[in-house]
Protein backbone atom coordinates (compact mmCIF):
# COMPACT_ATOMS: atom_id res chain seq x y z
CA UNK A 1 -54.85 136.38 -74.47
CA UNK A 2 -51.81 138.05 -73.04
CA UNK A 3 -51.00 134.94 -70.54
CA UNK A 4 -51.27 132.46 -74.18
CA UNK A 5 -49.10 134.91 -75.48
CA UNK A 6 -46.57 134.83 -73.25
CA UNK A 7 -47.46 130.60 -73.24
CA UNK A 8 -46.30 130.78 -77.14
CA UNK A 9 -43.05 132.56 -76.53
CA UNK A 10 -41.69 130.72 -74.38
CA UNK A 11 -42.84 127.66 -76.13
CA UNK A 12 -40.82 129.19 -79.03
CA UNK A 13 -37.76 129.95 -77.14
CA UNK A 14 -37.61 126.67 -75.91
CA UNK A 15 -37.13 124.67 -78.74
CA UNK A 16 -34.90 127.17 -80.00
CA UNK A 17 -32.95 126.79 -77.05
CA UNK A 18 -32.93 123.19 -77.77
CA UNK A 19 -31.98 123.14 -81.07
CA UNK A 20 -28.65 125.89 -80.58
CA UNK A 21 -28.13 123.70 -77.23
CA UNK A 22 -28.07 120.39 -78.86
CA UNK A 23 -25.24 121.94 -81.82
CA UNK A 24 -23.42 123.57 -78.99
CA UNK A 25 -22.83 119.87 -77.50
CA UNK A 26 -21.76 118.58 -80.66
CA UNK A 27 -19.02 121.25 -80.28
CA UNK A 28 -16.05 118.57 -78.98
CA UNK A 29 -16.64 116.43 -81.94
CA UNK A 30 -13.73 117.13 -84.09
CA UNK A 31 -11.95 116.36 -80.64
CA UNK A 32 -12.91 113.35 -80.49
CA UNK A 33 -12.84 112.02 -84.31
CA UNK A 34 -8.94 113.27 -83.50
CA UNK A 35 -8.81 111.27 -80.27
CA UNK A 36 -10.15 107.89 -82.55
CA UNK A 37 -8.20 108.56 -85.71
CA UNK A 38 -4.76 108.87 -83.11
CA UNK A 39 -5.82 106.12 -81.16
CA UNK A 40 -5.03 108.48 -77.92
CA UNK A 41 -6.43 111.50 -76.19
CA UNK A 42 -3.05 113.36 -76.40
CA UNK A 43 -3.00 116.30 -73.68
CA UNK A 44 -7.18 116.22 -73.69
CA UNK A 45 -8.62 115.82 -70.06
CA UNK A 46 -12.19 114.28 -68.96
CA UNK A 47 -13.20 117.36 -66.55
CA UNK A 48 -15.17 119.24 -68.89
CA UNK A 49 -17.18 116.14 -69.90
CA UNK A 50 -17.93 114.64 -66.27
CA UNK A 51 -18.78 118.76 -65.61
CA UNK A 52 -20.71 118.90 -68.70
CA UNK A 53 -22.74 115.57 -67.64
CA UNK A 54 -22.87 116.22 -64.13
CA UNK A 55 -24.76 119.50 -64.97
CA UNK A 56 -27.21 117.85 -67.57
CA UNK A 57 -27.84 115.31 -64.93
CA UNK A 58 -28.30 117.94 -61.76
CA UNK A 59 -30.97 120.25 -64.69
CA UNK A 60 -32.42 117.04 -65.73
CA UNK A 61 -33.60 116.23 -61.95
CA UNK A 62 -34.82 119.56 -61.83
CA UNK A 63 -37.02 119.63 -64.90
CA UNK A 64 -38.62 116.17 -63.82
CA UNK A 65 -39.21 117.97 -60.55
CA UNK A 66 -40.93 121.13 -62.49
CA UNK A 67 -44.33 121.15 -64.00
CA UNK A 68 -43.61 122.94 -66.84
CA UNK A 69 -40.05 121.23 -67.70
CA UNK A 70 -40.35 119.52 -70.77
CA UNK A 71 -38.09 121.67 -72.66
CA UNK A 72 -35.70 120.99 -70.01
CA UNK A 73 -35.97 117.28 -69.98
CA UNK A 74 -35.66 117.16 -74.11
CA UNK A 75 -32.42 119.08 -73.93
CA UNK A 76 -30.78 117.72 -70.55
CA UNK A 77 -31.69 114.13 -71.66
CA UNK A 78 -30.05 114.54 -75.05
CA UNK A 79 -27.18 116.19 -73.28
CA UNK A 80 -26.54 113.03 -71.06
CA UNK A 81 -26.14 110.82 -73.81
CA UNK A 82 -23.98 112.85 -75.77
CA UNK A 83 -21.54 113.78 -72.75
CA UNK A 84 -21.67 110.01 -71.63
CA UNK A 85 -20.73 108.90 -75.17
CA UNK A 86 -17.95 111.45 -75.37
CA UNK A 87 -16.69 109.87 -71.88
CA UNK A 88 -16.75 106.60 -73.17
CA UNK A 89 -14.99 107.19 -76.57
CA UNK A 90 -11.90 109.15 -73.66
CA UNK A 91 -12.01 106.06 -71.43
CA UNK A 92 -11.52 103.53 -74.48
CA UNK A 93 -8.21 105.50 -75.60
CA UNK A 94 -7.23 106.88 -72.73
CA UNK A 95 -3.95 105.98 -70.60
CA UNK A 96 -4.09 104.10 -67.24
CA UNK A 97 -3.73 107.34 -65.26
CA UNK A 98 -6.02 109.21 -67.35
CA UNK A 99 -8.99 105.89 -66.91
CA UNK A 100 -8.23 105.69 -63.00
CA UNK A 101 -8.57 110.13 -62.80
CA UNK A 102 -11.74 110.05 -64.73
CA UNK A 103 -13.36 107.14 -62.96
CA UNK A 104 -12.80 108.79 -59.54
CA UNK A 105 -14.20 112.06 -60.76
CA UNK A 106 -17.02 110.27 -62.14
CA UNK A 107 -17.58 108.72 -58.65
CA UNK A 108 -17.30 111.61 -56.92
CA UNK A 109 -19.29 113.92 -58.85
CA UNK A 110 -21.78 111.90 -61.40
CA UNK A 111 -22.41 109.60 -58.49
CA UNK A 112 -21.63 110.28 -55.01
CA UNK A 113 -22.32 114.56 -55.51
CA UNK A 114 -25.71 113.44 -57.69
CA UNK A 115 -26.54 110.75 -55.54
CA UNK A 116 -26.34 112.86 -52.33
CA UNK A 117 -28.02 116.09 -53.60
CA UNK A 118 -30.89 113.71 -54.91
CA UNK A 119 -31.08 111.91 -51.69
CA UNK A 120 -31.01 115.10 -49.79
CA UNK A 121 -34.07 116.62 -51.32
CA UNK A 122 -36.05 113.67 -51.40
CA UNK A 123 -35.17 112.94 -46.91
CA UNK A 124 -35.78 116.55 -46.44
CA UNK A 125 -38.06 118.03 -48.29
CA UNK A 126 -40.91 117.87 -50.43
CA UNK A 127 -42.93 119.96 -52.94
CA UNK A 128 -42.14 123.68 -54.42
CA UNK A 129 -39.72 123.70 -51.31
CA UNK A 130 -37.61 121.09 -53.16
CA UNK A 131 -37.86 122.41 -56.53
CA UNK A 132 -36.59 125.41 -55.15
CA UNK A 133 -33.75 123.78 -53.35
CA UNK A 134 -32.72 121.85 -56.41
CA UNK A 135 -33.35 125.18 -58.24
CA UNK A 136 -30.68 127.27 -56.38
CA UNK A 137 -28.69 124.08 -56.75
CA UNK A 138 -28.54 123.98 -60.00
CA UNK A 139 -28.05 127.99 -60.55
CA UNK A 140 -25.39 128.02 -58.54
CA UNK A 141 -23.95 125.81 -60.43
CA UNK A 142 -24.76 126.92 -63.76
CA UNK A 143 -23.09 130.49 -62.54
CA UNK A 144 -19.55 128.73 -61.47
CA UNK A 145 -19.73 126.87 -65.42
CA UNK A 146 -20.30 130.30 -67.22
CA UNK A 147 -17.33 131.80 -65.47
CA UNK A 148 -14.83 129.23 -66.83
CA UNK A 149 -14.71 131.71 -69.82
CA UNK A 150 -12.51 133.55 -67.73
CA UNK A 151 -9.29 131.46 -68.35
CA UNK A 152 -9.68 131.44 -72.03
CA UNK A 153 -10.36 135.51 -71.92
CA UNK A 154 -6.75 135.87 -69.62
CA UNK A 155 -5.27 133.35 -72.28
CA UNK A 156 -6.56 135.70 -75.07
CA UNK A 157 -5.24 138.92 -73.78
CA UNK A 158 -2.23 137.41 -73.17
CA UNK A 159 -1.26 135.77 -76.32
CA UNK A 160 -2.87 138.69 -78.05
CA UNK A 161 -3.96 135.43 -80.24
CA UNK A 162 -7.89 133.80 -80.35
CA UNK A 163 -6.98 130.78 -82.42
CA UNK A 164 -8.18 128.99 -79.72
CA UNK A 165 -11.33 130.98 -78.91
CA UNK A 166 -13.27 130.55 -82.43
CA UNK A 167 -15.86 133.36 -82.96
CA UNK A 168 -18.45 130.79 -83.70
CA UNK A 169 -18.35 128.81 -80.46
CA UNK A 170 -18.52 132.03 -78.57
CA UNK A 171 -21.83 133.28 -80.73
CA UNK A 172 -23.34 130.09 -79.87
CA UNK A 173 -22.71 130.17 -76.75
CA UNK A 174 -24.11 133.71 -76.47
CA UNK A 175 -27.02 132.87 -78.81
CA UNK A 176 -27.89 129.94 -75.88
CA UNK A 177 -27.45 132.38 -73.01
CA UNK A 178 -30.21 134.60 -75.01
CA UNK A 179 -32.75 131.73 -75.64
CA UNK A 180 -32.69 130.28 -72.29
CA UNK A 181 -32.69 133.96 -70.69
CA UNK A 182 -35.99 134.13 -72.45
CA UNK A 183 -37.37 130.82 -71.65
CA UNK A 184 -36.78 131.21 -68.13
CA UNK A 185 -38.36 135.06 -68.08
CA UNK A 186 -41.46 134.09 -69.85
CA UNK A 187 -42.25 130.92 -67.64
CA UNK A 188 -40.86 132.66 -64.51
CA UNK A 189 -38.76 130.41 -63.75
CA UNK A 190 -35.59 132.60 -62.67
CA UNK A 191 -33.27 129.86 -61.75
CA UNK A 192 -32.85 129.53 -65.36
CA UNK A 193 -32.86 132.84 -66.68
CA UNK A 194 -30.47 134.48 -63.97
CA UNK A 195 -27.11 132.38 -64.67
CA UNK A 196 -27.58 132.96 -68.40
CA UNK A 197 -27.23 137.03 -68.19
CA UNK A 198 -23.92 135.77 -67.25
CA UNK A 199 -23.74 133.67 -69.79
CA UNK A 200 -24.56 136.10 -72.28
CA UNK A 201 -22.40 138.79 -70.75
CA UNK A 202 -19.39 136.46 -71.41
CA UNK A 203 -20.24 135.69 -74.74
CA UNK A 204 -20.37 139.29 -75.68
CA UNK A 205 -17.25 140.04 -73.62
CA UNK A 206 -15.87 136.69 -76.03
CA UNK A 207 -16.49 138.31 -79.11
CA UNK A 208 -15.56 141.69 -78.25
CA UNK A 209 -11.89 140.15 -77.48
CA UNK A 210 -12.19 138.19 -81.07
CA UNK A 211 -12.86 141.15 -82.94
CA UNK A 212 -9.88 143.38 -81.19
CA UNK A 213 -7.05 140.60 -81.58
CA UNK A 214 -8.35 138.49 -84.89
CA UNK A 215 -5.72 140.18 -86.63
CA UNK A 216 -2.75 139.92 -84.55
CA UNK A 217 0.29 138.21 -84.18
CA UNK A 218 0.06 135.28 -81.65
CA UNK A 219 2.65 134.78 -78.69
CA UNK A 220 3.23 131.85 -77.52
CA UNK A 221 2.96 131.20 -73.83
CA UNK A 222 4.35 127.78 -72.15
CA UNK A 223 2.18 125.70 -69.82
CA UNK A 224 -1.47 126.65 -70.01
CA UNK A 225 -4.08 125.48 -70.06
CA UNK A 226 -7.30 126.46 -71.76
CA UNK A 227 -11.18 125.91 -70.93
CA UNK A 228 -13.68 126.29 -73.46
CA UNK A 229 -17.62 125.13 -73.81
CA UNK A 230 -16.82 121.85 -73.43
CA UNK A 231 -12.74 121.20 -73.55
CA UNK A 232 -9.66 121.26 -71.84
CA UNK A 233 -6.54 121.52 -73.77
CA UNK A 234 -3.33 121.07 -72.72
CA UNK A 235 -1.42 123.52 -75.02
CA UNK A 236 1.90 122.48 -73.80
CA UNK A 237 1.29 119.41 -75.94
CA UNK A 238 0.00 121.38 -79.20
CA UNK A 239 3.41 123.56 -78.62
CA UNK A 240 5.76 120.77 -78.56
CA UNK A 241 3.85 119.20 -81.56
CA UNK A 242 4.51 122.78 -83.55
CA UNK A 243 7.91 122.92 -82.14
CA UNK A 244 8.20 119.15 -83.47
CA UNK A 245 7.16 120.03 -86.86
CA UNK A 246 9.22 123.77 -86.91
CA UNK A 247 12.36 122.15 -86.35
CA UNK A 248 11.98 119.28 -88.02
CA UNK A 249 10.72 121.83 -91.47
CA UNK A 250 14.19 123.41 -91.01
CA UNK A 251 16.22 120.97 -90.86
CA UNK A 252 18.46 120.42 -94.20
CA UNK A 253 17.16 118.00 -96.54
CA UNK A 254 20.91 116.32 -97.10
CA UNK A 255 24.26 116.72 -95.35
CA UNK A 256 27.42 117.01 -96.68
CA UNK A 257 30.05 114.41 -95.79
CA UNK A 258 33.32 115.52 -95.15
CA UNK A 259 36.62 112.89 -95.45
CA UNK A 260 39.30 113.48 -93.14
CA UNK A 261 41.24 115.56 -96.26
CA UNK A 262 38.63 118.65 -96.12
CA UNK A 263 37.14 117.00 -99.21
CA UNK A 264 33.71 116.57 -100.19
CA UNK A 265 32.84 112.92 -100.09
CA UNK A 266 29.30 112.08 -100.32
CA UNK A 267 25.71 113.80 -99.37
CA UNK A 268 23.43 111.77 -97.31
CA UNK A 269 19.99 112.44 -96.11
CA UNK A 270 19.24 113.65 -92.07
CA UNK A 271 17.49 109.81 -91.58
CA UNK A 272 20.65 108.20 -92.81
CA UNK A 273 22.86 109.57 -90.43
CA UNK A 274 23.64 108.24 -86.93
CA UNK A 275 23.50 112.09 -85.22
């Protein structure tokens, strides 16, 4: 009774996993309805998303290779097509530069690092020995994605500002951590459950640093850049869009023209003059 128990619970925390997983993806969206209304993916960068993909692909392999995987395969399979669809939507407005970067790191990782590891385990071995190869893989992994946190905790600090760490993100993120922690403990599958006490240490860490600075005064730093669940943004690009807009707010809304006498001769409007 205690083993269909234990069968139930993780049954449960599976689907809940899936379910805060599958809204946790659909975190970049409002980057990318900006990236179609502008017709350009500004300062955004593809790394997160070939990460993001590379890692449902690598967990994806794994649960096929499990018995007991399906809530892995639901999740990771539904994570591919999301990421993929978010790479395609980057490669359609994206520069020249930014289409040749992301197809090499699509190559490299998504194909050639995938490719390998897959061919690797298949030549070499066979069995629980390769689910546990893949396994470590894929922790190992999963461990070097839930410390990107890092940078946007530094950024935080510094700025004494979280407008780009929203409390929300970071409780979903920590809610996921929890679910799969569970799933993973109950089936005893610890290649899952270990890299999300990390995951959920971060996400507490994340919401500690909201609550201290929520209220304070944001500095503004120049080049950074900042890593979040799923995005990379270039804030050098938001600061010269805010600098854009301060200076042209203060700018006066007519100019007075002087003659060569000292007198007043006419007011004209900022656009109509040739400064």
């Amino acid at each position: 009774m205690a083993i269909l128990t234990a069968s139930h619970m993780a049954s449960a925390f599976g689907i809940l996993g899936n379910i805060v997983s599958f809204f946790v993806y659909l975190a970049p969206l409002p980057t990318f309805y900006r990236i179609y209304k502008k017709k350009s993916t500004e300062g955004f960068q593809s790394i997160p998303y070939a990460v993001a993909l590379f890692s449902a692909m690598l967990l994806l392999y794994y649960g096929f290779l499990k018995t007991n995987g399906l809530m892995i395969i639901t999740i990771n399979t539904v994570g591919c097509a999301i990421e993929a669809t978010y790479l395609l939507v980057f490669m359609i407005y994206a520069t020249r530069e930014a289409k040749l970067y992301t197809t090499k790191l699509l190559i490299m990782f998504n194909v050639g690092a995938f490719g390998l590891i897959t061919l690797c385990t298949f030549l070499f071995s066979k069995g629980h020995q390769r689910v546990t190869i893949v396994g470590w893989i894929c922790a190992v992994f999963s461990v070097s994605v839930f410390a990107a946190p890092l940078s946007i905790m530094r950024l935080v600090i510094k700025t004494k500002s979280v407008e780009y760490m929203p409390f929300a993100l970071s409780f979903f993120l920590t809610l996921c951590a929890i679910m799969w922690f569970f799933y993973g403990f109950l089936i005893k599958d610890y290649y899952i459950a270990t890299p999300n006490i990390l995951g959920f240490a971060f996400g507490i860490a994340q919401m500690a640093l909201y609550i201290v600075y929520k209220d304070t005064k944001k500095q503004v730093l120049p080049v950074v850049k900042l890593q979040d669940l799923g995005t990379v943004i270039d804030l050098s690009a938001i600061e010269m869009e805010q600098n854009f807009k301060a200076d042209t707010d203060q700018m006066p809304k007519e100019i007075i023209a002087v003659d060569e006498d000292g007198d007043n001769n006419k007011s004209i409007k900022p656009s109509e003059s040739n400064v």
